[in-house]
Protein backbone atom coordinates (compact mmCIF):
# COMPACT_ATOMS: atom_id res chain seq x y z
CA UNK A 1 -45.01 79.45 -28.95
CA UNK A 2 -41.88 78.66 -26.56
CA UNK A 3 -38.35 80.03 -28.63
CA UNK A 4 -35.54 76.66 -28.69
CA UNK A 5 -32.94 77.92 -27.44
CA UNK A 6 -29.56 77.72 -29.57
CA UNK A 7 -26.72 76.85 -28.18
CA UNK A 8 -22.91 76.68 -29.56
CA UNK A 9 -20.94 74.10 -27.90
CA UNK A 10 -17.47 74.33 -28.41
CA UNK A 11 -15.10 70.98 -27.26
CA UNK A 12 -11.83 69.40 -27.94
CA UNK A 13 -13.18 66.67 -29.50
CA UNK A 14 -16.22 64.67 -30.89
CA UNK A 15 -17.43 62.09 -28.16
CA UNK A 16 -18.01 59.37 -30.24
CA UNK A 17 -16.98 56.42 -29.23
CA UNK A 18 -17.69 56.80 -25.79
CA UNK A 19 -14.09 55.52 -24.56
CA UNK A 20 -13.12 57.48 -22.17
CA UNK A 21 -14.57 59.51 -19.44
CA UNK A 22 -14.95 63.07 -20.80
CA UNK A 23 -16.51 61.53 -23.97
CA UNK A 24 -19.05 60.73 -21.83
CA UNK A 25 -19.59 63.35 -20.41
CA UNK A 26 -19.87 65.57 -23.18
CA UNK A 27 -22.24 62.54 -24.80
CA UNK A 28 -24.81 62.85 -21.99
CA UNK A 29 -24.72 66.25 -21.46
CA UNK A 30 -25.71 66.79 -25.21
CA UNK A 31 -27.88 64.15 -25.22
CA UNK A 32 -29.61 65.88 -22.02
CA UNK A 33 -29.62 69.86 -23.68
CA UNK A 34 -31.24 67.69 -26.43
CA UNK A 35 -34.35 66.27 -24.73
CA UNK A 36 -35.23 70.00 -23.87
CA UNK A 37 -35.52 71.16 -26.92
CA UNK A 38 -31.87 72.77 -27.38
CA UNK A 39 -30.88 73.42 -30.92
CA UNK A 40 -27.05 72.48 -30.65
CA UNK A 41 -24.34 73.56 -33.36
CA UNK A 42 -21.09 71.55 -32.23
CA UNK A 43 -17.36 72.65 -33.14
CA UNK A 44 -14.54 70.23 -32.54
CA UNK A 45 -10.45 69.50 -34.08
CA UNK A 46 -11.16 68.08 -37.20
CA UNK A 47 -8.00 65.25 -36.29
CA UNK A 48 -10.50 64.27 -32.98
CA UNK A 49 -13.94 63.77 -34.90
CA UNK A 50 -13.30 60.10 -35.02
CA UNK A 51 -17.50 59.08 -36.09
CA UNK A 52 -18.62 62.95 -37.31
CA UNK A 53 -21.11 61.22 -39.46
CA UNK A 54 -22.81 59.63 -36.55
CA UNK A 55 -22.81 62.59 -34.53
CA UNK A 56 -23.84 64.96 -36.88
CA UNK A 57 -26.98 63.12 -37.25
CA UNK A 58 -27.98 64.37 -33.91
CA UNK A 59 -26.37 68.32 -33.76
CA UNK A 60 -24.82 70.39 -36.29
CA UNK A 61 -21.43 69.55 -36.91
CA UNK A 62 -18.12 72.09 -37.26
CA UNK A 63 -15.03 70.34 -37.63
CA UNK A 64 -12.20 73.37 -36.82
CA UNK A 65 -8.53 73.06 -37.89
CA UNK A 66 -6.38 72.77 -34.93
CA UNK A 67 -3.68 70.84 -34.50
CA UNK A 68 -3.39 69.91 -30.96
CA UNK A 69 -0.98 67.16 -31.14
CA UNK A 70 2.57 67.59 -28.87
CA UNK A 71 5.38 68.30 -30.16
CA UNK A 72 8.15 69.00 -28.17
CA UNK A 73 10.20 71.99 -29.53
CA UNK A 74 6.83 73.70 -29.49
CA UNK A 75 6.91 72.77 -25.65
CA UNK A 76 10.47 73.91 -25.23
CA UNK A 77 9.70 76.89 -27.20
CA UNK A 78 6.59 77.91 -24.39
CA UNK A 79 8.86 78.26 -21.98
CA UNK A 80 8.44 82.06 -23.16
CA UNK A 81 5.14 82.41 -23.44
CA UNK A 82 2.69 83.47 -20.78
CA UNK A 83 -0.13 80.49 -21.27
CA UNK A 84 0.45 76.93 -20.51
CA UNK A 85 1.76 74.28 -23.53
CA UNK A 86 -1.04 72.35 -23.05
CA UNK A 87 -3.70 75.01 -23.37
CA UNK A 88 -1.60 77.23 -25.64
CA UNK A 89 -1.46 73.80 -27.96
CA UNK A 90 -5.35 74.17 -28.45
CA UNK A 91 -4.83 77.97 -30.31
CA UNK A 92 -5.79 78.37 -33.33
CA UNK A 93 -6.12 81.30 -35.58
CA UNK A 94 -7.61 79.96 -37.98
CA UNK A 95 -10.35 78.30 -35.92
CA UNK A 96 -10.78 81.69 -34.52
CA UNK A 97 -11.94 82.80 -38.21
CA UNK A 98 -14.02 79.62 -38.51
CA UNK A 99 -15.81 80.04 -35.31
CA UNK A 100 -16.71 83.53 -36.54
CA UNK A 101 -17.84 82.66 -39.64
CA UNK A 102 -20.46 79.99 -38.18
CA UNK A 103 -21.34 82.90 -35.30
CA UNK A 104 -21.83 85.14 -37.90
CA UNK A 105 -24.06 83.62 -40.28
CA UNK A 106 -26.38 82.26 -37.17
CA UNK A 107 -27.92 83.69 -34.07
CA UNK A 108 -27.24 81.87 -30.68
CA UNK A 109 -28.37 82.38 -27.53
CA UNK A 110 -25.16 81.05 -25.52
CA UNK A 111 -22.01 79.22 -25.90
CA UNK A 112 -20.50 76.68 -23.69
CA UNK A 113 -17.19 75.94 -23.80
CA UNK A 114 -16.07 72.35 -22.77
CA UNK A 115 -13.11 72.42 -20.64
CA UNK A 116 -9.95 75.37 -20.56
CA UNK A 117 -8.51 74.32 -23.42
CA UNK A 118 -11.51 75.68 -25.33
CA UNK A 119 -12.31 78.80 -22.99
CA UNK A 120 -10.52 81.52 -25.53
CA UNK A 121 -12.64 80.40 -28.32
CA UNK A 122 -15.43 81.41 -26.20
CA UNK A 123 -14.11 84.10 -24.61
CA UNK A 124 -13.01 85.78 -28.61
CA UNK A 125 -16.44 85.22 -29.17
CA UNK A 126 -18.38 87.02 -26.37
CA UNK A 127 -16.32 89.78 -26.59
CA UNK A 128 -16.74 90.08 -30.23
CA UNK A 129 -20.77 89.34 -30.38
CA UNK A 130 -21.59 89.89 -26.47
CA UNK A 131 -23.00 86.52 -26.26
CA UNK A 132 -23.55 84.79 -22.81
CA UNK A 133 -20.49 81.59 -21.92
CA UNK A 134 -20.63 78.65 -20.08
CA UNK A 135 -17.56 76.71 -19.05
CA UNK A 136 -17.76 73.61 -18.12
CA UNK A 137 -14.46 72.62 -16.24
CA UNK A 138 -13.81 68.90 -16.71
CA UNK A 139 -10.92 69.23 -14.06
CA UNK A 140 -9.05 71.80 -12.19
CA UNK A 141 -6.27 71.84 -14.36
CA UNK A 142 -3.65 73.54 -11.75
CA UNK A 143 -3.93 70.80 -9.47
CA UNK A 144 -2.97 68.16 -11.86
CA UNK A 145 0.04 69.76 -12.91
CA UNK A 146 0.92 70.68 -9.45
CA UNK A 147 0.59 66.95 -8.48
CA UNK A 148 2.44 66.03 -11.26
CA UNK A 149 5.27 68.14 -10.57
CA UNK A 150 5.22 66.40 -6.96
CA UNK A 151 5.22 63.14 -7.60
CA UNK A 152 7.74 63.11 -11.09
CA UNK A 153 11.43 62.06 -10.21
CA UNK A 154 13.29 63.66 -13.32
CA UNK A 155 14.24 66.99 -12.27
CA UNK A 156 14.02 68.48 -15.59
CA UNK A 157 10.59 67.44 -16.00
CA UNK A 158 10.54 68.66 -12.46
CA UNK A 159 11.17 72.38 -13.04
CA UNK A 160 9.04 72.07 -16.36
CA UNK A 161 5.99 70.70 -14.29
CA UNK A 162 6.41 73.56 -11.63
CA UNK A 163 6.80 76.50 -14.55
CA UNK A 164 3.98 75.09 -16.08
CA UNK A 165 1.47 75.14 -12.72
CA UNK A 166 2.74 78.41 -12.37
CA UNK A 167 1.32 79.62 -15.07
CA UNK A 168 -1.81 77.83 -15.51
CA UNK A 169 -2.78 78.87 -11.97
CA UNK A 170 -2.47 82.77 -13.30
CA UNK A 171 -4.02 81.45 -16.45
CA UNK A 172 -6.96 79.19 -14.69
CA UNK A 173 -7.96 82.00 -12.23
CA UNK A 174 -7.78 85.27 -15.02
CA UNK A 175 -9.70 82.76 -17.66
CA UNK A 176 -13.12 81.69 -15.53
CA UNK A 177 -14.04 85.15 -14.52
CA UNK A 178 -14.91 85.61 -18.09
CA UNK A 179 -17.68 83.46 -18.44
CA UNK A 180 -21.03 83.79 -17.11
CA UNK A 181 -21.06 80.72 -14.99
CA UNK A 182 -19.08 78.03 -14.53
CA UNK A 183 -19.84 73.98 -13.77
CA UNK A 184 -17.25 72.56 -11.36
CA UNK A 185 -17.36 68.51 -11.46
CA UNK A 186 -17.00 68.27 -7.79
CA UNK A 187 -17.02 70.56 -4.10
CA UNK A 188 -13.32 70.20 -3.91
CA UNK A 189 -12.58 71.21 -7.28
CA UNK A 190 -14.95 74.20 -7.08
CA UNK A 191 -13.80 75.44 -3.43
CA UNK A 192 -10.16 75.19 -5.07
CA UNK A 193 -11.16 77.13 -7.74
CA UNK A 194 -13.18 80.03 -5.71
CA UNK A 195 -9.50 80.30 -3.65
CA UNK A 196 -7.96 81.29 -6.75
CA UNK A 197 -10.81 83.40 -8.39
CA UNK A 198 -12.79 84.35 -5.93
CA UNK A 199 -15.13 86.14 -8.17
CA UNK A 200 -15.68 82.86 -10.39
CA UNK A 201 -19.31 82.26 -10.72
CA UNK A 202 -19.57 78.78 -10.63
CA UNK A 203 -21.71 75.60 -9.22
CA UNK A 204 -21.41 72.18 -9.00
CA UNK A 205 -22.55 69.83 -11.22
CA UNK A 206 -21.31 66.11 -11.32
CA UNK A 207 -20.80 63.42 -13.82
CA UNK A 208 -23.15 61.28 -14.34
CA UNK A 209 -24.05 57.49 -15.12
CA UNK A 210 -26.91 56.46 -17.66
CA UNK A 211 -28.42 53.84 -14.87
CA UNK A 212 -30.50 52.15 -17.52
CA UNK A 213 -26.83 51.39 -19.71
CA UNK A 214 -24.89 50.48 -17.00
CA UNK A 215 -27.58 48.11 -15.25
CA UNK A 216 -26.47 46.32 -12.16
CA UNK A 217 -25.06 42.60 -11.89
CA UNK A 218 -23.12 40.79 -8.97
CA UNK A 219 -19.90 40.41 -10.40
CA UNK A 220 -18.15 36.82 -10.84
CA UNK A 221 -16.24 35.90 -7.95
CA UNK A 222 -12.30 35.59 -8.87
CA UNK A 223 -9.28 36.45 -7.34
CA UNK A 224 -8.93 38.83 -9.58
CA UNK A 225 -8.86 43.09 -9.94
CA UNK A 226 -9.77 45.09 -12.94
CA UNK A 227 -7.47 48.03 -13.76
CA UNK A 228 -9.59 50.53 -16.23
CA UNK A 229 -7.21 52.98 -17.90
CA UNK A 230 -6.62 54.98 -21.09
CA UNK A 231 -2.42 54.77 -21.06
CA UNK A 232 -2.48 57.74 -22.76
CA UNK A 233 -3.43 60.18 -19.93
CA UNK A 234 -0.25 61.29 -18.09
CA UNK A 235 -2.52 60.73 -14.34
CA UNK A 236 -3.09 56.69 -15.42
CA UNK A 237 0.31 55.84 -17.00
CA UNK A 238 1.67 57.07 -13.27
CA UNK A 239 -0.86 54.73 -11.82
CA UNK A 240 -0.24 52.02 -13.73
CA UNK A 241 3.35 52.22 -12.76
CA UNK A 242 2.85 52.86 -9.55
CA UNK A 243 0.30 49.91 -8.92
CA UNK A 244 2.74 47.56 -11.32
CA UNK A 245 5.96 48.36 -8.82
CA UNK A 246 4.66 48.78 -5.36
CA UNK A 247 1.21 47.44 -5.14
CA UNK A 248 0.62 44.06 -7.75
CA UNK A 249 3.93 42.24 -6.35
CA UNK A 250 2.58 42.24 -2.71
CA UNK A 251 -0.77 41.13 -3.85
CA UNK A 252 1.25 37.99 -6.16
CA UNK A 253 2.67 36.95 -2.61
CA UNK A 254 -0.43 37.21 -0.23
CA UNK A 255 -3.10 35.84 -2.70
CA UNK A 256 -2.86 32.12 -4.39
CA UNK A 257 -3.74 32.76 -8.60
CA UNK A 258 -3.66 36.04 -8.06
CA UNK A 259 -4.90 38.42 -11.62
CA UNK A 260 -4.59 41.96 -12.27
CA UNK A 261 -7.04 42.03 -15.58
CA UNK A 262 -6.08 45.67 -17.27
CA UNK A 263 -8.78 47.22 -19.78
CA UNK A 264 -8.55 50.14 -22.04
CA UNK A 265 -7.65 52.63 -24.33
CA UNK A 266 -3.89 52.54 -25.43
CA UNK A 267 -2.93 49.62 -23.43
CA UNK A 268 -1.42 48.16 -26.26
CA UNK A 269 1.49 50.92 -25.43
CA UNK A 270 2.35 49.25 -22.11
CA UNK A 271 6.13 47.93 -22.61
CA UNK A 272 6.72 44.72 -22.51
CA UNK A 273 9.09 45.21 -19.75
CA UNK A 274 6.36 46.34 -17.22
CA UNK A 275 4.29 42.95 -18.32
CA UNK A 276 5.18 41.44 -14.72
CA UNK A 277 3.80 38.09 -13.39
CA UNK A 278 -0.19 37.69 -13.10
CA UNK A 279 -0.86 40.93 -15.37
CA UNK A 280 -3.35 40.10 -18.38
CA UNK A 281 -3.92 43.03 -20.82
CA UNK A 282 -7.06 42.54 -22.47
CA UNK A 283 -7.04 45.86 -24.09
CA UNK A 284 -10.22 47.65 -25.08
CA UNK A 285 -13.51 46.16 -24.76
CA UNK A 286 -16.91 47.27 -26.08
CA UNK A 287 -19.07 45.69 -23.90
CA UNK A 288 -18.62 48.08 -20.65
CA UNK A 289 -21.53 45.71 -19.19
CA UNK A 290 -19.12 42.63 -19.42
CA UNK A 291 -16.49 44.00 -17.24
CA UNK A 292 -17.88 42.84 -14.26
CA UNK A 293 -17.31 38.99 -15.27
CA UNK A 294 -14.12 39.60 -15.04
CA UNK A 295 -13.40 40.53 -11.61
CA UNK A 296 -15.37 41.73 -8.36
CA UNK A 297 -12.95 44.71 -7.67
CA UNK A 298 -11.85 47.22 -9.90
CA UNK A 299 -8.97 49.48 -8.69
CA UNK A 300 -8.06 53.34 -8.87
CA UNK A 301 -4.76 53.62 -7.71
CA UNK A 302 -4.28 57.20 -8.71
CA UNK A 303 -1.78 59.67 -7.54
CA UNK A 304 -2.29 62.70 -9.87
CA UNK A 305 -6.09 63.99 -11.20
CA UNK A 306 -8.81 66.65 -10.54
CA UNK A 307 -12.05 66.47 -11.63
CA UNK A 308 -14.41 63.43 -11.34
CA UNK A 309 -13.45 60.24 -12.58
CA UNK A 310 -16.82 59.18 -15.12
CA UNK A 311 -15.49 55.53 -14.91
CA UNK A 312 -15.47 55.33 -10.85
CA UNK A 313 -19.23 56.43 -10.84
CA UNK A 314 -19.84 54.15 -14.09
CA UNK A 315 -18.25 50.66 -12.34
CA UNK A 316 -20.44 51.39 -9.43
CA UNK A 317 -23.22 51.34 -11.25
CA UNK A 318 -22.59 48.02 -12.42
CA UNK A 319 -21.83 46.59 -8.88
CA UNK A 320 -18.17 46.47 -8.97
CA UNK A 321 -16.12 46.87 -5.22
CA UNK A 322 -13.93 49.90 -5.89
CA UNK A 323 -10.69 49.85 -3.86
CA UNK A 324 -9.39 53.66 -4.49
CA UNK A 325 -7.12 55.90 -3.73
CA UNK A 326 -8.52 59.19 -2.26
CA UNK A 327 -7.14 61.55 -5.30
CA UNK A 328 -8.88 58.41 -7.30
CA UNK A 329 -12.46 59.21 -5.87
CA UNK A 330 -12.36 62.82 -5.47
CA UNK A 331 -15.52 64.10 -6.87
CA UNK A 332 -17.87 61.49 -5.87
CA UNK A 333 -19.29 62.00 -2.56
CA UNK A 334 -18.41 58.19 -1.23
CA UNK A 335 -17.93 57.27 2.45
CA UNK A 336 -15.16 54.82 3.23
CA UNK A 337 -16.00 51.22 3.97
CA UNK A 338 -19.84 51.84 3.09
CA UNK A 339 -19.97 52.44 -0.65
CA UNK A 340 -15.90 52.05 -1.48
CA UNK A 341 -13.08 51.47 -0.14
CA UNK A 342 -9.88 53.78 0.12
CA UNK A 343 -6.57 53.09 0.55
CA UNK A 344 -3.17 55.92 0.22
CA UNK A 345 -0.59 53.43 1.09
CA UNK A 346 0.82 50.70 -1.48
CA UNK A 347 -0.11 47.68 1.96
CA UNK A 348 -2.67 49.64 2.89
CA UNK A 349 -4.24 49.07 -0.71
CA UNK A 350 -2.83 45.47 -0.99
CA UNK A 351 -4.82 44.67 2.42
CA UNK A 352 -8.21 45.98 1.31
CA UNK A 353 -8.13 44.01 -1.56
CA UNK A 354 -6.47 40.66 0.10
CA UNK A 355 -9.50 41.57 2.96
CA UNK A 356 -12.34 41.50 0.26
CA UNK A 357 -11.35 38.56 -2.14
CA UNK A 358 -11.59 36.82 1.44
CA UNK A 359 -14.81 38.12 2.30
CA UNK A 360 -16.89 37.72 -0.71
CA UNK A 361 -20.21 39.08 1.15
CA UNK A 362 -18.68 42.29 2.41
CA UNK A 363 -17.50 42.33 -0.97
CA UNK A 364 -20.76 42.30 -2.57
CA UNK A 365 -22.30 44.65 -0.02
CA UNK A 366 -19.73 47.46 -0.80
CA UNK A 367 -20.54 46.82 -4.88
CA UNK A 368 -24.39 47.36 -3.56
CA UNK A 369 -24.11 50.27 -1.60
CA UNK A 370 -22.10 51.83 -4.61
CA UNK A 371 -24.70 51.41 -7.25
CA UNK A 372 -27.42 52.85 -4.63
CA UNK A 373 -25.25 56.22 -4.67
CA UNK A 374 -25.39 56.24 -8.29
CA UNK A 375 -29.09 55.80 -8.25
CA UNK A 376 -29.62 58.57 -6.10
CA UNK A 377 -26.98 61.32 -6.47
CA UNK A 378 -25.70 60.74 -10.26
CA UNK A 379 -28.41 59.88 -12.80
CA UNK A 380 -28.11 61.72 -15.74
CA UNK A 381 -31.68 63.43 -16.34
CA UNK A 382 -31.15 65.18 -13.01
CA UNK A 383 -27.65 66.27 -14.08
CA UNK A 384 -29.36 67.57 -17.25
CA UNK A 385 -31.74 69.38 -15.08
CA UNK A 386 -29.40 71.16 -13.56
CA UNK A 387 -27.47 72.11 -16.71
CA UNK A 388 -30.75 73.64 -18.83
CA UNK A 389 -31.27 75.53 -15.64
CA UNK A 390 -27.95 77.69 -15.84
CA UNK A 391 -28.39 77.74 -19.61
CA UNK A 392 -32.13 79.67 -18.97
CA UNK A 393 -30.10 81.53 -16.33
CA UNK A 394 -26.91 83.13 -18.37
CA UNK A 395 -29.97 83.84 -20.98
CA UNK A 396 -31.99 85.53 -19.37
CA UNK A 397 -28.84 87.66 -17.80
């Protein structure tokens, strides 16, 4: 008889509800480990298992005590230390001697960590009980902060920013040569990160899209964009304000009725001040499905990220245009003009979308060539393919 495999999956969170786009991630990718058979025990902050009950019905549940909230004489005070705030924030010793307790009262064959912020725990671990880790890198976390640092204006933050990238590059390229292999979301982020470990072993493996959720439509036809964010995230609040200043007012002058329809976590943080003419904040909506009656184009005018941007892949899916920067859709592998549209410059981006609310048939055609790339290069059961297989791999050593 075939042995499950058990597997000890260690995140930042629980990823219920499925509100932003490493929820969903995580979701799928347990949902996928799952299907084949994988016995999964699950440890998480106890202050980010927002539906434990619902999720527990599915793996076993470990709710750890860490507080990672910001707080900023902590920040000022890791100035001395050696590891980044925002992975040092994530340290806990006492979820150290949790984690231990639940490795030592129950054999498992690997542990995958979900992201840096959780690598130590995994790390402890394997060096402790000589157990086989995964990480799964959600982003390259260097290159946002190095970004960041670029494109913030407050020179304080400034020099911050730059002592931070400093030392999450020594941190990011010390930390994945520890585990036994290592999931990159995208080529660029995994070429990036094989220049600064070049002894990482790592592959790629994408995001995904569940194609039978997220089932195609041909969106209503409005002069209109939706702007999907979570305000929280550093990378989308800098969009937002980027879009709202230098992008939204040209479009108000070129296009009669002109709508920028904004969607999401946190939005109700916006200030009221950045409210300009034509914006409608909806805030956030259940129904992912319904987006597309509210606009043919949805926009990703990002200047900071890494990674793979779940909700790009997901809006394709349903049909919608996608008018992008190219830090936006980095990750995807998307050609210009065939499946999306990308655009660096605030005209540039404010003539793509002026061009395609004028041309509602190239319009559609871009929305249909974007849900065919889903269909054939992010499905989720071949992404969980790919995932069991390095699983069986660090197993068998």
């Amino acid at each position: 008889m075939k042995k499950e495999i058990s597997l000890l999956q260690i995140a930042s969170l629980v990823p219920i509800p499925q509100n932003d786009g490493g929820r969903v991630g995580i979701y799928h990718i347990v949902k996928q480990y799952l299907q084949r058979g994988v016995q999964i025990d699950y440890a998480a902050p106890r202050m980010n298992a927002n539906d434990s009950e619902t999720f527990s019905k599915s793996v076993t549940l470990h709710l750890l005590d860490i507080d990672t909230r910001y707080r900023w004489k902590e920040g000022l005070a890791n100035l001395f230390s050696g590891i980044p705030y925002n992975i040092e924030k994530y340290h806990s010793e006492l979820a150290i001697s949790q984690l231990i307790n639940i490795v030592s009262e129950k054999r498992f064959d690997a542990i995958q960590a979900e992201s840096l912020h959780m690598a130590r725990y995994a790390i402890e671990l394997k060096r402790k009980y000589h157990i086989p880790i995964i990480l799964r890198q959600h982003n390259f976390q260097s290159e946002i902060l190095r970004r960041y640092r670029d494109i913030v204006t407050n020179p304080l933050v400034k020099v911050y920013a730059h002592i931070n990238y400093k030392k999450m590059l020594r941190y990011e390229a010390t930390t994945v040569t520890e585990f036994d292999a290592v999931a990159s979301v995208s080529d660029v982020d995994d070429a990036k990160l094989r220049s600064l470990a070049p002894n990482v072993r790592s592959v790629v493996i994408p995001a995904g899209v569940d194609c039978e959720q997220y089932y195609y439509q041909t969106p209503t036809f409005l002069p209109a964009v939706l702007f999907l964010i979570n305000f929280d995230w550093i990378p989308n609040s800098d969009a937002f304000e980027y879009y709202r200043s230098e992008i939204h007012p040209l479009l108000l002058e070129r296009i009669p009725g002109f709508k920028t329809i904004i969607v999401g976590r946190s939005t109700e943080k916006i200030p009221q001040t950045k409210k300009g003419e034509g914006m409608i904040i909806k805030g956030y909506i259940d129904d992912f499905n319904s987006l597309v009656k509210l606009a043919p184009i949805a926009i990703i005018p990002l200047r900071i990220g890494g990674g793979m941007r779940v909700k790009l892949v997901e809006m394709m899916a349903k049909g919608m245009t996608i008018v992008s920067t190219s830090i936006g859709a980095e990750g995807v592998d998307v050609t210009n003009g065939e499946n999306i549209v990308l655009a660096d410059e605030p005209t540039q981006f404010a003539d793509a979308i002026k061009r395609l609310l004028e041309s509602p048939e190239e319009c559609r055609r871009i929305g249909r060539n974007g849900r065919k790339l889903v269909e054939l290069k992010y499905s989720w059961n071949n992404i969980g393919d790919k995932f069991f297989q390095i699983l069986q791999n660090v197993i068998r050593g």
